[in-house]
Protein backbone atom coordinates (compact mmCIF):
# COMPACT_ATOMS: atom_id res chain seq x y z
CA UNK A 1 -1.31 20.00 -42.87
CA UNK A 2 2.03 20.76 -44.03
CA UNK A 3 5.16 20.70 -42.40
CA UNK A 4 5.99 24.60 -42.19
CA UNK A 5 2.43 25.11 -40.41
CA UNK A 6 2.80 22.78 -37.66
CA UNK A 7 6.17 24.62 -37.06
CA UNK A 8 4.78 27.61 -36.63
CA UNK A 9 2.08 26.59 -34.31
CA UNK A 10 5.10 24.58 -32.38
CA UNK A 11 6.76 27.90 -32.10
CA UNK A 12 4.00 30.13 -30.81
CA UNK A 13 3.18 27.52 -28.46
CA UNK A 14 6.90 28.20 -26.99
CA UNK A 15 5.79 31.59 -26.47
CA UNK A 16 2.36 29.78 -24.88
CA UNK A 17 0.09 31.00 -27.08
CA UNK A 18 -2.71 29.61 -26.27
CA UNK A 19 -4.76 30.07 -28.96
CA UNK A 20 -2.01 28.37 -31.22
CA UNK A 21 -1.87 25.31 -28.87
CA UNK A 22 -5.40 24.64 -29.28
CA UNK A 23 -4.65 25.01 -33.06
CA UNK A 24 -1.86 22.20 -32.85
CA UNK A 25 -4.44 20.00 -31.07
CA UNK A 26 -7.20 20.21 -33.47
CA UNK A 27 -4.68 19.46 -36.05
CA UNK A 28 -2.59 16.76 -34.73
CA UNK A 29 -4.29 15.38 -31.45
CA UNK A 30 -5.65 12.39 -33.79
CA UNK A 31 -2.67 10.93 -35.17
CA UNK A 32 -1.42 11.02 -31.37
CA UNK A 33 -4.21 9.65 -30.15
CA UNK A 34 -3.77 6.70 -32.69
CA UNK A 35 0.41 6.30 -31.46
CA UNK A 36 -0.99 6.31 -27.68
CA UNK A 37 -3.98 3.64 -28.43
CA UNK A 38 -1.32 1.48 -30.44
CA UNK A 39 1.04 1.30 -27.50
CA UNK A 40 -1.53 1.38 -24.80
CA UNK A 41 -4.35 -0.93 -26.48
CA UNK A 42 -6.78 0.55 -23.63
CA UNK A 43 -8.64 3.77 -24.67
CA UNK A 44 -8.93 5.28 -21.40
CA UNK A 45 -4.95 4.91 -20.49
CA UNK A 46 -4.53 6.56 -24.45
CA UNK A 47 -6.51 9.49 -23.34
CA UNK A 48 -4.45 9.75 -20.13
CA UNK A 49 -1.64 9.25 -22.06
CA UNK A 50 -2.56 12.18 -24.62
CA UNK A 51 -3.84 14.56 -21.75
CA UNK A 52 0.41 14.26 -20.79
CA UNK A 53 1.34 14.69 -24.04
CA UNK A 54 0.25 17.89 -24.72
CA UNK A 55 1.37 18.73 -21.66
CA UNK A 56 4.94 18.03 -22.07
CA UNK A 57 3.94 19.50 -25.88
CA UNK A 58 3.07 23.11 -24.41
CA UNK A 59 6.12 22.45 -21.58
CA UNK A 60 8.74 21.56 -23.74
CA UNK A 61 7.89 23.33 -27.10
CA UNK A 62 10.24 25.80 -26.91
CA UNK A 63 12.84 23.07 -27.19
CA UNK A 64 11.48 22.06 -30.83
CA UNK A 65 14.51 22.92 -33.10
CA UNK A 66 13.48 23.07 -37.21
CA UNK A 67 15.90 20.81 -38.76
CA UNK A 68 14.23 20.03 -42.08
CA UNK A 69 12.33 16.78 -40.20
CA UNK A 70 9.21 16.36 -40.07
CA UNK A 71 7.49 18.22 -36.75
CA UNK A 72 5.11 14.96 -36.94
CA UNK A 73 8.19 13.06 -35.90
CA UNK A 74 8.61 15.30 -32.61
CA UNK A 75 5.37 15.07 -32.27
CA UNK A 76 5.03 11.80 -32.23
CA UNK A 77 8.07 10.56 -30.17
CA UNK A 78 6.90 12.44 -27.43
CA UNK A 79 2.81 10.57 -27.41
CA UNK A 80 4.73 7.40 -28.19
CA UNK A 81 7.73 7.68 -25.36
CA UNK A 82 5.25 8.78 -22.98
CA UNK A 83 2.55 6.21 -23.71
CA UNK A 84 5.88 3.56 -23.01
CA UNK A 85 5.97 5.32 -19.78
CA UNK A 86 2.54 4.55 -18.82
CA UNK A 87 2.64 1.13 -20.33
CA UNK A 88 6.43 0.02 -18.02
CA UNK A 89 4.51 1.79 -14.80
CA UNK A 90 1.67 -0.20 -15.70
CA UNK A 91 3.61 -3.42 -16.03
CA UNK A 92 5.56 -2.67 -12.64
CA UNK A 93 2.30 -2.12 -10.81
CA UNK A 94 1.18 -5.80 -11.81
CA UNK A 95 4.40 -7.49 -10.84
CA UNK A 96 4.23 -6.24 -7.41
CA UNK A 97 0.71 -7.33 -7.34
CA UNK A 98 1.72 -10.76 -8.43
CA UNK A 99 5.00 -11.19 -6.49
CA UNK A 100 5.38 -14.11 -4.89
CA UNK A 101 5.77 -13.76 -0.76
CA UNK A 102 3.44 -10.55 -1.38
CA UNK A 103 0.05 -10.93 0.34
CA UNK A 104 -2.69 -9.17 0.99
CA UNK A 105 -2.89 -10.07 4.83
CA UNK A 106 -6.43 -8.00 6.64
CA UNK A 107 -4.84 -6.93 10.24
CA UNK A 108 -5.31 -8.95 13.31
CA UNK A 109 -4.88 -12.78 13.81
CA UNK A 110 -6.15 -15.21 11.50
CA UNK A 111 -9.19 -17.60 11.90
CA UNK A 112 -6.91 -20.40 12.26
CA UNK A 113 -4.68 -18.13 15.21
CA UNK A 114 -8.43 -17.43 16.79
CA UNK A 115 -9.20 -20.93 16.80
CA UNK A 116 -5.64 -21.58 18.64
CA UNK A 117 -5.70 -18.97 20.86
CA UNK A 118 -9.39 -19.80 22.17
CA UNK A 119 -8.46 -22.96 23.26
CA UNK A 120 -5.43 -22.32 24.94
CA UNK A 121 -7.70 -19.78 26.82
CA UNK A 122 -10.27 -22.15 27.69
CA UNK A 123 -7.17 -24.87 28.57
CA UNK A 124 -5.76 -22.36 30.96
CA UNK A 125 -9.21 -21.02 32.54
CA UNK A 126 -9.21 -25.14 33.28
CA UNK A 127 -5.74 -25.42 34.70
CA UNK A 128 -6.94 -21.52 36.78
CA UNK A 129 -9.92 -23.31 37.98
CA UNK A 130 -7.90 -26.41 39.46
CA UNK A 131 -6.14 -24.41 41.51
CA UNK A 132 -6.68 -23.98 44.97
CA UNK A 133 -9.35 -21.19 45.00
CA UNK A 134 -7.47 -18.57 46.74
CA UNK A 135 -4.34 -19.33 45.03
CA UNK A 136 -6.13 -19.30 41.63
CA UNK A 137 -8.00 -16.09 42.56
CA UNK A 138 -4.18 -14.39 43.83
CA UNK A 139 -2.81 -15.23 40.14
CA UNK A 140 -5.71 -13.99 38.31
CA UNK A 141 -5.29 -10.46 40.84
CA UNK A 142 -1.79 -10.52 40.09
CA UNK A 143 -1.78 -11.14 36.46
CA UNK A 144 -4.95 -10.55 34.78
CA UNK A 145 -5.74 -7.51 36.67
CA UNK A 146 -2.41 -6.28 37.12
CA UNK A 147 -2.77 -5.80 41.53
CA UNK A 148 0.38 -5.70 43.24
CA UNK A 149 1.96 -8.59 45.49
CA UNK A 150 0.96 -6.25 48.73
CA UNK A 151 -2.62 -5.78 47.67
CA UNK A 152 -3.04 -9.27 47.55
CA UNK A 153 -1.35 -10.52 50.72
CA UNK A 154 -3.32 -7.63 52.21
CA UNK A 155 -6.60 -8.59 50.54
CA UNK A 156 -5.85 -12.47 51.49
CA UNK A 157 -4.39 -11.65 54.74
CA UNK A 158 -1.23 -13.68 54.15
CA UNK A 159 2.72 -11.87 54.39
CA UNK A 160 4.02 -10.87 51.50
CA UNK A 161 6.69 -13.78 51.33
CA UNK A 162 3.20 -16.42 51.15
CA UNK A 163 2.10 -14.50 48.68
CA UNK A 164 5.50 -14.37 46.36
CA UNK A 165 5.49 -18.38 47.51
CA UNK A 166 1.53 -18.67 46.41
CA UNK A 167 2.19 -17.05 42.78
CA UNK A 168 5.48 -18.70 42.23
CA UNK A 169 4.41 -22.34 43.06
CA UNK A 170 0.85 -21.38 41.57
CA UNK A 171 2.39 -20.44 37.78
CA UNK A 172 4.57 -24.18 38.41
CA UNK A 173 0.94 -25.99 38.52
CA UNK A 174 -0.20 -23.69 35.72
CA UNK A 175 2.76 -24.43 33.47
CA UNK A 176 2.29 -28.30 34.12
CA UNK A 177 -0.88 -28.64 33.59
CA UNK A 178 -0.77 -26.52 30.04
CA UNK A 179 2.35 -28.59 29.23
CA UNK A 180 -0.64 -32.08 29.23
């Protein structure tokens, strides 16, 4: 195909002529393909990258000034500069895969914070359960099951001050026995 034909085709597709732009693809969409598969090396992300090309092609044809160079050379710096594109995004998207620090962490603690965290339970149920039983039984009201300071004087029939003196001196025991 010579040089004045591919011209013309790049000009009606300025006016998006349609039936001229499938024209320039028949024509040229090979040698493109070859620029985007050299860059690229992956024939999927070359067809991707050619599907663009003619896109910016049919966008941006009506910017194609005739200057006695070849139209191939337009042509081709666009599949070329765009399959660069797609090869630097490409590149990015792999270093912050492999960045150190970055992790793929799955939500919620992990088995070695399970592991941890069921012992300290089962340590504290212990230290509950050598409590006095009312006093252990006032702390789990108060904070497991969130009751207030009056329900649980009430419910122990105790004042309110025994109660605050129960809890307080109860969490001291608590805290000294998980300290062991």
């Amino acid at each position: 195909m010579d040089r004045e034909e591919i011209e013309r085709l790049i000009a009606r597709v300025a006016l998006k002529d349609r039936a001229a732009f499938e024209e320039l693809y028949d024509r040229v969409s090979a040698k493109l393909f070859g620029v985007c598969l050299r860059v690229l090396n992956k024939r999927a992300a070359a067809e991707d990258a050619m599907q663009d090309t003619f896109v910016k092609i049919w966008n941006n044809a009506d910017r194609y000034q005739t200057n006695g160079l070849s139209p191939m050379t337009w042509l081709i710096t666009i599949a070329r500069n765009t399959s660069i594109d797609r090869l630097r995004a490409r590149k990015k998207a792999h270093q912050d895969i492999d960045t150190p620090g970055l992790e793929l962490v799955a939500p919620g603690p992990s088995p070695e914070q399970s592991a941890i965290a069921a012992s300290e339970a089962s340590k504290l149920t212990g230290c509950l359960d050598a409590l006095e039983a009312d006093r252990g039984a006032a702390i789990r009201g108060a904070y497991l099951d969130g009751d207030s300071y009056a329900d649980l004087a009430e419910r122990f029939n105790v004042p309110l001050n025994t109660m605050r003196t129960w809890l307080r001196r109860g969490l001291i025991a608590l805290r000294e026995c998980m300290s062991q």
